[in-house]
PDB file of N, CA and C in Angstrom:
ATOM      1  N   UNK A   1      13.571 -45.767 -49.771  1.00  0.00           N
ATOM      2  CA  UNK A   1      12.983 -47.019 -49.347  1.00  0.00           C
ATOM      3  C   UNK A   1      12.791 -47.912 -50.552  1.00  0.00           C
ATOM      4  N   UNK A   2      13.077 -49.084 -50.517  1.00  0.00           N
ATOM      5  CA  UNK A   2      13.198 -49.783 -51.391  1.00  0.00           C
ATOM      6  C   UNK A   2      11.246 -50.497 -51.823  1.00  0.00           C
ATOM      7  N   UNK A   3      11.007 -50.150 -52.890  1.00  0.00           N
ATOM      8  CA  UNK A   3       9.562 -50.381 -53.320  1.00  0.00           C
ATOM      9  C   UNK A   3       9.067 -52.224 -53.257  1.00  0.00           C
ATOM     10  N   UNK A   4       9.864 -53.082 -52.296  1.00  0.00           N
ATOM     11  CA  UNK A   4       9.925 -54.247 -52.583  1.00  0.00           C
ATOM     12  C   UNK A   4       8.562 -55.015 -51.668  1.00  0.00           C
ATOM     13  N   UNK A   5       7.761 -55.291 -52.384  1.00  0.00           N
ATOM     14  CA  UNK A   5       6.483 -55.784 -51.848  1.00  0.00           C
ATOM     15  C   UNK A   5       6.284 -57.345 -51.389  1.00  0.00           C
ATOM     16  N   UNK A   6       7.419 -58.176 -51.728  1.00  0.00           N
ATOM     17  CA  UNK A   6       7.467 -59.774 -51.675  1.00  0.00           C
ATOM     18  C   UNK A   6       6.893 -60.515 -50.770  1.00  0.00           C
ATOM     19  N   UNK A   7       5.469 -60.818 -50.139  1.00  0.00           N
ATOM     20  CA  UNK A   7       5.161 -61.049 -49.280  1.00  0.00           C
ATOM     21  C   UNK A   7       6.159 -61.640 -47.873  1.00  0.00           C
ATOM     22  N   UNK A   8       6.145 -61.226 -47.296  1.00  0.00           N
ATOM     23  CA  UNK A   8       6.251 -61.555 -46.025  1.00  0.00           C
ATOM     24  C   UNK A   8       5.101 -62.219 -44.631  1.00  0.00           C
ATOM     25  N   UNK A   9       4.572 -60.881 -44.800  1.00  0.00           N
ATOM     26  CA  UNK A   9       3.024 -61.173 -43.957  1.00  0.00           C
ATOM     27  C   UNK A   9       1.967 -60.538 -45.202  1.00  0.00           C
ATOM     28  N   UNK A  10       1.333 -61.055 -45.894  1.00  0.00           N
ATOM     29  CA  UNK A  10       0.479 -60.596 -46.687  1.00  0.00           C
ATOM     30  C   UNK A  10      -0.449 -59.960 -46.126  1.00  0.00           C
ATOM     31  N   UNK A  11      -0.875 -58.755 -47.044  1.00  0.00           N
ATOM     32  CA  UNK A  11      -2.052 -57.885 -46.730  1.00  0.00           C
ATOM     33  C   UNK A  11      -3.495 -59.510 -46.331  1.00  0.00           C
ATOM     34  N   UNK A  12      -3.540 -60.458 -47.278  1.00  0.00           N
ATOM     35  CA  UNK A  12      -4.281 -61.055 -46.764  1.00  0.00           C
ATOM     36  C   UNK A  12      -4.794 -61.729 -45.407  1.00  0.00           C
ATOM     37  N   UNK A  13      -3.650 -61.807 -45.365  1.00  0.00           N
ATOM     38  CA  UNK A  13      -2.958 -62.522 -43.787  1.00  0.00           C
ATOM     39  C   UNK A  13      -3.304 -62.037 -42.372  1.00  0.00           C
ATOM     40  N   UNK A  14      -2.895 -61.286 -42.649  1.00  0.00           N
ATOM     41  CA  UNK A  14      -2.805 -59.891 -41.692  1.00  0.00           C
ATOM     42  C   UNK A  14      -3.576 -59.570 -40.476  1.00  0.00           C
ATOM     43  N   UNK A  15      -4.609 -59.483 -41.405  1.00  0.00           N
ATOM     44  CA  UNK A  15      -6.027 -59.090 -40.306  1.00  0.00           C
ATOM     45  C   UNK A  15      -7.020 -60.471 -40.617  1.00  0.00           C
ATOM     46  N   UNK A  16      -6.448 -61.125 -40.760  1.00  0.00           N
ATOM     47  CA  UNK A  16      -7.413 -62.387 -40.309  1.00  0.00           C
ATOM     48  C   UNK A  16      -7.576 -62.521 -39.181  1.00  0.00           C
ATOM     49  N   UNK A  17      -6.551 -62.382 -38.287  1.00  0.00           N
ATOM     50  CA  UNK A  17      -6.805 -62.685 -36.510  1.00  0.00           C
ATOM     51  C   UNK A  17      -6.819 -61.239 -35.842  1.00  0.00           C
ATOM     52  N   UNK A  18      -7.831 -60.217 -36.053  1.00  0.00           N
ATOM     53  CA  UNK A  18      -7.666 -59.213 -34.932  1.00  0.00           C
ATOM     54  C   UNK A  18      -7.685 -59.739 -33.487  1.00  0.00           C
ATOM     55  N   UNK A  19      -8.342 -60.449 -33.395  1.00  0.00           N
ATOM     56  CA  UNK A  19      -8.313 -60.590 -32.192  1.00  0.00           C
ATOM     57  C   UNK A  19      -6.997 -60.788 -31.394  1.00  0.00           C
ATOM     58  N   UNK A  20      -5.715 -61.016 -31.977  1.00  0.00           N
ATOM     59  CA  UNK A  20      -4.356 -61.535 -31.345  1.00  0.00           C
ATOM     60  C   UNK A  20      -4.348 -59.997 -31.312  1.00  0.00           C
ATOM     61  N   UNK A  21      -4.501 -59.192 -32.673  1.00  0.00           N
ATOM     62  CA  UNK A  21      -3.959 -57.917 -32.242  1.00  0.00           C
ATOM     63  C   UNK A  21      -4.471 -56.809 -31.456  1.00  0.00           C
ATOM     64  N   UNK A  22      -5.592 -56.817 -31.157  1.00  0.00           N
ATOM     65  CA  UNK A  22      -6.695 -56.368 -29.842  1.00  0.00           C
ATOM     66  C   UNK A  22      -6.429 -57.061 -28.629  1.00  0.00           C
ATOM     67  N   UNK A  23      -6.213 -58.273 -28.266  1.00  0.00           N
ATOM     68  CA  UNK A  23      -5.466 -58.904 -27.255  1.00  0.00           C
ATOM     69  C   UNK A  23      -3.858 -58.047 -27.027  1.00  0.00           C
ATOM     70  N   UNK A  24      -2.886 -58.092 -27.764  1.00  0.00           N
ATOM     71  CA  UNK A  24      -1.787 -57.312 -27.629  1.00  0.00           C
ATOM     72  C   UNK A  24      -1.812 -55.951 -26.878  1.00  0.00           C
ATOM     73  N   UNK A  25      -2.614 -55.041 -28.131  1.00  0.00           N
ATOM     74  CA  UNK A  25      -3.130 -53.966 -27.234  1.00  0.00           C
ATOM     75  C   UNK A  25      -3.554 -53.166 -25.897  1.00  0.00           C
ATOM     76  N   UNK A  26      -4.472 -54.640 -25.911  1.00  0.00           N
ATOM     77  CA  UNK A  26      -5.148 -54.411 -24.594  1.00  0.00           C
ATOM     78  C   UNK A  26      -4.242 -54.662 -23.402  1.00  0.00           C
ATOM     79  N   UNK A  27      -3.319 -55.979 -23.584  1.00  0.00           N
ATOM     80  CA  UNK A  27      -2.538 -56.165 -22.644  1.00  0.00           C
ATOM     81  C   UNK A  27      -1.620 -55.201 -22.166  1.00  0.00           C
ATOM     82  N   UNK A  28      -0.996 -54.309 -23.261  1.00  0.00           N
ATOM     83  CA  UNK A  28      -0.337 -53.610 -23.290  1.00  0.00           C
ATOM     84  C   UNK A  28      -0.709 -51.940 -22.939  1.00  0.00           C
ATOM     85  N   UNK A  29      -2.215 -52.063 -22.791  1.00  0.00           N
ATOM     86  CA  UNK A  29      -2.815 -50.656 -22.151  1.00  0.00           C
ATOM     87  C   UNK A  29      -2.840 -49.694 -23.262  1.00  0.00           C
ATOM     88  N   UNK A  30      -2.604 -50.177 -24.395  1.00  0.00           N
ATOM     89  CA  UNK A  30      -2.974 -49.357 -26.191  1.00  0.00           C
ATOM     90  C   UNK A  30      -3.890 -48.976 -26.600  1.00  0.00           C
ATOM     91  N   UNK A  31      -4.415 -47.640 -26.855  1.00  0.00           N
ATOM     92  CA  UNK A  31      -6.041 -47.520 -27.280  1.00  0.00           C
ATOM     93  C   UNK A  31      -5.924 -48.415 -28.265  1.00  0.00           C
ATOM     94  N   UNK A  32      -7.519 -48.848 -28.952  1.00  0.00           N
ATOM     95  CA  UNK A  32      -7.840 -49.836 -29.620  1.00  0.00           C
ATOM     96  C   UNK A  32      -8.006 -49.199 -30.951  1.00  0.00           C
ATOM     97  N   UNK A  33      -7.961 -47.984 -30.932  1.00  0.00           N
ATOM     98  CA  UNK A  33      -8.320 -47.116 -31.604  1.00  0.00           C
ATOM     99  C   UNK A  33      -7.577 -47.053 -33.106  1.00  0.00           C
ATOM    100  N   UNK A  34      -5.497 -46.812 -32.780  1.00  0.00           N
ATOM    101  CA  UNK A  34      -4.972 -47.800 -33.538  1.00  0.00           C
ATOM    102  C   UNK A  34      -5.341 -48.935 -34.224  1.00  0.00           C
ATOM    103  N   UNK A  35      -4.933 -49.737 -33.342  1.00  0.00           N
ATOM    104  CA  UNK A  35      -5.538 -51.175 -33.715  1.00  0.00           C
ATOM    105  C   UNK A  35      -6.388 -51.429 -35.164  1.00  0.00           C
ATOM    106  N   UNK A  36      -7.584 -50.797 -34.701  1.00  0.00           N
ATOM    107  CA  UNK A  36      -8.619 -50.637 -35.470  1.00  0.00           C
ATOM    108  C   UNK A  36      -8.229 -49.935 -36.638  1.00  0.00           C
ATOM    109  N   UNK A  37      -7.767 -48.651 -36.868  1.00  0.00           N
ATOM    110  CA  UNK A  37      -7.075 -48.035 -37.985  1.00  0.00           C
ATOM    111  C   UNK A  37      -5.980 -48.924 -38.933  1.00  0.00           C
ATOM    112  N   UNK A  38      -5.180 -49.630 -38.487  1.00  0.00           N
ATOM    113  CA  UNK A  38      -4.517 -50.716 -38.486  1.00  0.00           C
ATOM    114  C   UNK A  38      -5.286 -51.871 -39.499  1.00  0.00           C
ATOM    115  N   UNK A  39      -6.494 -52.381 -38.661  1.00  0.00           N
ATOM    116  CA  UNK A  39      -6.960 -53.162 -39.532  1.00  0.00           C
ATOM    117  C   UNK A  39      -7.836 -52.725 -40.709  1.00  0.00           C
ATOM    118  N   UNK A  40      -8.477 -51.545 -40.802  1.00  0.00           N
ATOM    119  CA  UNK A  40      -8.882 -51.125 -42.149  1.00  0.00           C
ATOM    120  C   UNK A  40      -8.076 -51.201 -42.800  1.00  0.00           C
ATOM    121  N   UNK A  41      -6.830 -50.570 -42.810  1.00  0.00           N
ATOM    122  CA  UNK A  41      -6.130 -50.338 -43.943  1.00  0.00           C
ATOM    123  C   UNK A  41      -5.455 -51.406 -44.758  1.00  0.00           C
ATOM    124  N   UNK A  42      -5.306 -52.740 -43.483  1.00  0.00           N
ATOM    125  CA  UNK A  42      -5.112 -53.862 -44.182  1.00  0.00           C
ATOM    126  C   UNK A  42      -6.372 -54.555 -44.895  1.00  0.00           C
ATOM    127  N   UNK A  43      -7.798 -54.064 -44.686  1.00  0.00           N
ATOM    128  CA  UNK A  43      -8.934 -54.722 -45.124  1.00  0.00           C
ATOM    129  C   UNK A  43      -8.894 -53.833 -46.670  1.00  0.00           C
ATOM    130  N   UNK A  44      -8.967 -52.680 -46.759  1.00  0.00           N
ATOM    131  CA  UNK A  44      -8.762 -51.802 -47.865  1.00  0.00           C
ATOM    132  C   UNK A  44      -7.645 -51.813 -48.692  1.00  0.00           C
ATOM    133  N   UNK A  45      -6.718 -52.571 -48.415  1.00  0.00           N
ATOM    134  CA  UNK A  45      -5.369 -52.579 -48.782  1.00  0.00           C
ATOM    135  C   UNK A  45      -5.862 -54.020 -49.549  1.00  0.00           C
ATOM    136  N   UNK A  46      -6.577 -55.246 -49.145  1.00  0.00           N
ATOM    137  CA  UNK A  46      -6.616 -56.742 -49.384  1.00  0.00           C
ATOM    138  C   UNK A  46      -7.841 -56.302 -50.479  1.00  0.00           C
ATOM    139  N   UNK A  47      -9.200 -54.943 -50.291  1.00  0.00           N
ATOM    140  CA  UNK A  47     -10.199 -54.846 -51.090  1.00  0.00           C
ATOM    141  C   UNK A  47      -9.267 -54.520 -52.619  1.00  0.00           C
ATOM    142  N   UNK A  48      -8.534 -53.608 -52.237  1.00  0.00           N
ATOM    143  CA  UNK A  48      -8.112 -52.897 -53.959  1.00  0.00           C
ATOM    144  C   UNK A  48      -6.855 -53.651 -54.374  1.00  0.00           C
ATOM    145  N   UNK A  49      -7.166 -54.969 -53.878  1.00  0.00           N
ATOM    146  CA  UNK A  49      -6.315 -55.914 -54.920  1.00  0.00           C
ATOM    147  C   UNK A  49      -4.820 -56.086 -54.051  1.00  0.00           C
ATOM    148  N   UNK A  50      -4.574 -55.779 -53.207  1.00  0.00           N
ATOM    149  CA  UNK A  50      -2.855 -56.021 -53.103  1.00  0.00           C
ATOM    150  C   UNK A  50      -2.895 -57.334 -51.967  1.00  0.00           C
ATOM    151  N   UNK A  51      -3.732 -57.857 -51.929  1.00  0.00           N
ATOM    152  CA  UNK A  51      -4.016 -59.326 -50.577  1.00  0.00           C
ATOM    153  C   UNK A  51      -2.840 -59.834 -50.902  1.00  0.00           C
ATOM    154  N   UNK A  52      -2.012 -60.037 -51.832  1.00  0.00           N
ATOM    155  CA  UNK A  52      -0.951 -60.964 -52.206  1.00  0.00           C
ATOM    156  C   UNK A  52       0.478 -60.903 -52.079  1.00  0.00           C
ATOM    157  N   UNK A  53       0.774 -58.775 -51.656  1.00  0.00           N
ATOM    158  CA  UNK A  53       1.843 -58.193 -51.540  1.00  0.00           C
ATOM    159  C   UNK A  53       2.296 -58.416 -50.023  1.00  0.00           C
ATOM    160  N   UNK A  54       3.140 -58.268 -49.520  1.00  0.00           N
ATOM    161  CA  UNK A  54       3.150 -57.962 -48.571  1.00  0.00           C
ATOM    162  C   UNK A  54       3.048 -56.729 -47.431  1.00  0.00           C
ATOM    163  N   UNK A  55       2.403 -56.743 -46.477  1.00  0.00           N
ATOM    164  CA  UNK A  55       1.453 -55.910 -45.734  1.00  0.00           C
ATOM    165  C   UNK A  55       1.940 -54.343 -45.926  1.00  0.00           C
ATOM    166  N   UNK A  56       3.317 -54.219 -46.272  1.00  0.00           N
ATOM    167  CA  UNK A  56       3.750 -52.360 -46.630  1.00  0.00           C
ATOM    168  C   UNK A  56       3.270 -52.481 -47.430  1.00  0.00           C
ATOM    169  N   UNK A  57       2.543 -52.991 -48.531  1.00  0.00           N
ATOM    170  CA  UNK A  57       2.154 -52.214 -50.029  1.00  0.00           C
ATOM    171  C   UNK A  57       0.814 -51.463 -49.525  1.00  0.00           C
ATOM    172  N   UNK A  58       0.366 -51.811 -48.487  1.00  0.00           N
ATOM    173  CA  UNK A  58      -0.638 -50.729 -47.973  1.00  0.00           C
ATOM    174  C   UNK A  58      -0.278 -49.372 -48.150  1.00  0.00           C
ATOM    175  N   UNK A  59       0.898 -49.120 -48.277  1.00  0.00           N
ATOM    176  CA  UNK A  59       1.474 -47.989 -48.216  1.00  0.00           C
ATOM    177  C   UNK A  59       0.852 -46.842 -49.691  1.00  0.00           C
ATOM    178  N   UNK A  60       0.914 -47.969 -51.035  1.00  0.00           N
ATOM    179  CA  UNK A  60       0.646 -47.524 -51.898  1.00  0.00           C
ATOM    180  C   UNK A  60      -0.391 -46.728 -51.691  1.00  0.00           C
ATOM    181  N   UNK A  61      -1.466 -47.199 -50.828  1.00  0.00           N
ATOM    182  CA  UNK A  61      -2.810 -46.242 -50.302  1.00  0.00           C
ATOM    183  C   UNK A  61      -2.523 -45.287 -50.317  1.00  0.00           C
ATOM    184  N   UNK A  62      -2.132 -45.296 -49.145  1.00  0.00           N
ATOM    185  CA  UNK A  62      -1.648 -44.136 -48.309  1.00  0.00           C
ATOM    186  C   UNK A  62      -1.072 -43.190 -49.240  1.00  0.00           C
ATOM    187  N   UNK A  63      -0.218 -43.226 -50.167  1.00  0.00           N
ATOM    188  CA  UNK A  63       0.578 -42.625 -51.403  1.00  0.00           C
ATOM    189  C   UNK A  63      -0.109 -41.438 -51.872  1.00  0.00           C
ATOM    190  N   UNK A  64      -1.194 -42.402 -52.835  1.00  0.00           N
ATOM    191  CA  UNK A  64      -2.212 -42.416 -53.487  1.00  0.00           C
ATOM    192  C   UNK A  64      -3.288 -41.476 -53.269  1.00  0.00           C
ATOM    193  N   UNK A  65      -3.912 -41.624 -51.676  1.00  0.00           N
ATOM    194  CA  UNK A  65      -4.460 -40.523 -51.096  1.00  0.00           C
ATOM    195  C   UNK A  65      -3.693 -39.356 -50.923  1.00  0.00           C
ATOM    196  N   UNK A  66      -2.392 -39.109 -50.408  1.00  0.00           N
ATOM    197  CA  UNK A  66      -2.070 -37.931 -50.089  1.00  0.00           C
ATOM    198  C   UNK A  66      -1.674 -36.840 -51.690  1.00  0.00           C
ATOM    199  N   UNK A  67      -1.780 -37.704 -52.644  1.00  0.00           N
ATOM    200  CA  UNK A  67      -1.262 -37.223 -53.803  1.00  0.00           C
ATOM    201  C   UNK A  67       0.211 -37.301 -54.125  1.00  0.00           C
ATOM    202  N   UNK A  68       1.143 -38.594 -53.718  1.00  0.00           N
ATOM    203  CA  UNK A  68       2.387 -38.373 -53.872  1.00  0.00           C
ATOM    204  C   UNK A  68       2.727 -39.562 -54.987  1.00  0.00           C
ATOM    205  N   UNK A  69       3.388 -39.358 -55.593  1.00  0.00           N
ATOM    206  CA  UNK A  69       3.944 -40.637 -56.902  1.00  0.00           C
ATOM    207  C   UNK A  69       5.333 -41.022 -56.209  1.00  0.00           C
ATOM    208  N   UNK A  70       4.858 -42.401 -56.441  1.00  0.00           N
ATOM    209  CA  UNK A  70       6.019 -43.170 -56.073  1.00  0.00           C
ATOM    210  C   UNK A  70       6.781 -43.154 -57.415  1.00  0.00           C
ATOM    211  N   UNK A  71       8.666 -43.817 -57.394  1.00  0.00           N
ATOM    212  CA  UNK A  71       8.937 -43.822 -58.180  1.00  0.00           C
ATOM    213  C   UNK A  71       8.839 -44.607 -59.650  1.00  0.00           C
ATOM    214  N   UNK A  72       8.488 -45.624 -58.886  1.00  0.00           N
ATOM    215  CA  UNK A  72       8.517 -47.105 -59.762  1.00  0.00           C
ATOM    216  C   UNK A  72       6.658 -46.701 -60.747  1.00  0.00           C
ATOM    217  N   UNK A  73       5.917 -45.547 -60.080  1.00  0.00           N
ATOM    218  CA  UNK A  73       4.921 -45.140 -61.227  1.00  0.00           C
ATOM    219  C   UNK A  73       5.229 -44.646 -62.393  1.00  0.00           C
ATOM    220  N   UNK A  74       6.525 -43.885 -62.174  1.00  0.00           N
ATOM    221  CA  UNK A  74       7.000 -42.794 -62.847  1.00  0.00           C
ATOM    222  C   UNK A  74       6.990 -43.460 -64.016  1.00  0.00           C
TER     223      UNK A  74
END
């Protein structure tokens, strides 16, 4: 996977409107439960600095917690 973060939809961006994405959900008969998981990680993703990447650099989290090194750390 290519490590390319160039905003698209910024982590900032993102979860500014839950409500479109709790509306979606709901319409769609989706626990909210997602959803909600969803938007932490973009709120935690925008807290430790990446608001500017675009919304996969959340991923780095995710990385990070499980204990895995990306390459571009190396």
């Amino acid at each position: 996977m290519d490590a390319d973060f160039t905003p698209r939809l910024s982590v900032n961006i993102w979860p500014e409107e839950p409500g479109i994405v709790t509306d979606i959900a709901q319409a769609a008969d989706l626990p909210l439960r997602p959803m909600q998981t969803a938007l932490d990680r973009g709120r935690t993703a925008a807290g430790a600095g990446l608001g500017h990447q675009d919304d996969a650099a959340s991923t780095k989290l995710l990385a990070a917690r499980a204990g895995l090194r990306r390459t571009e750390d190396a």
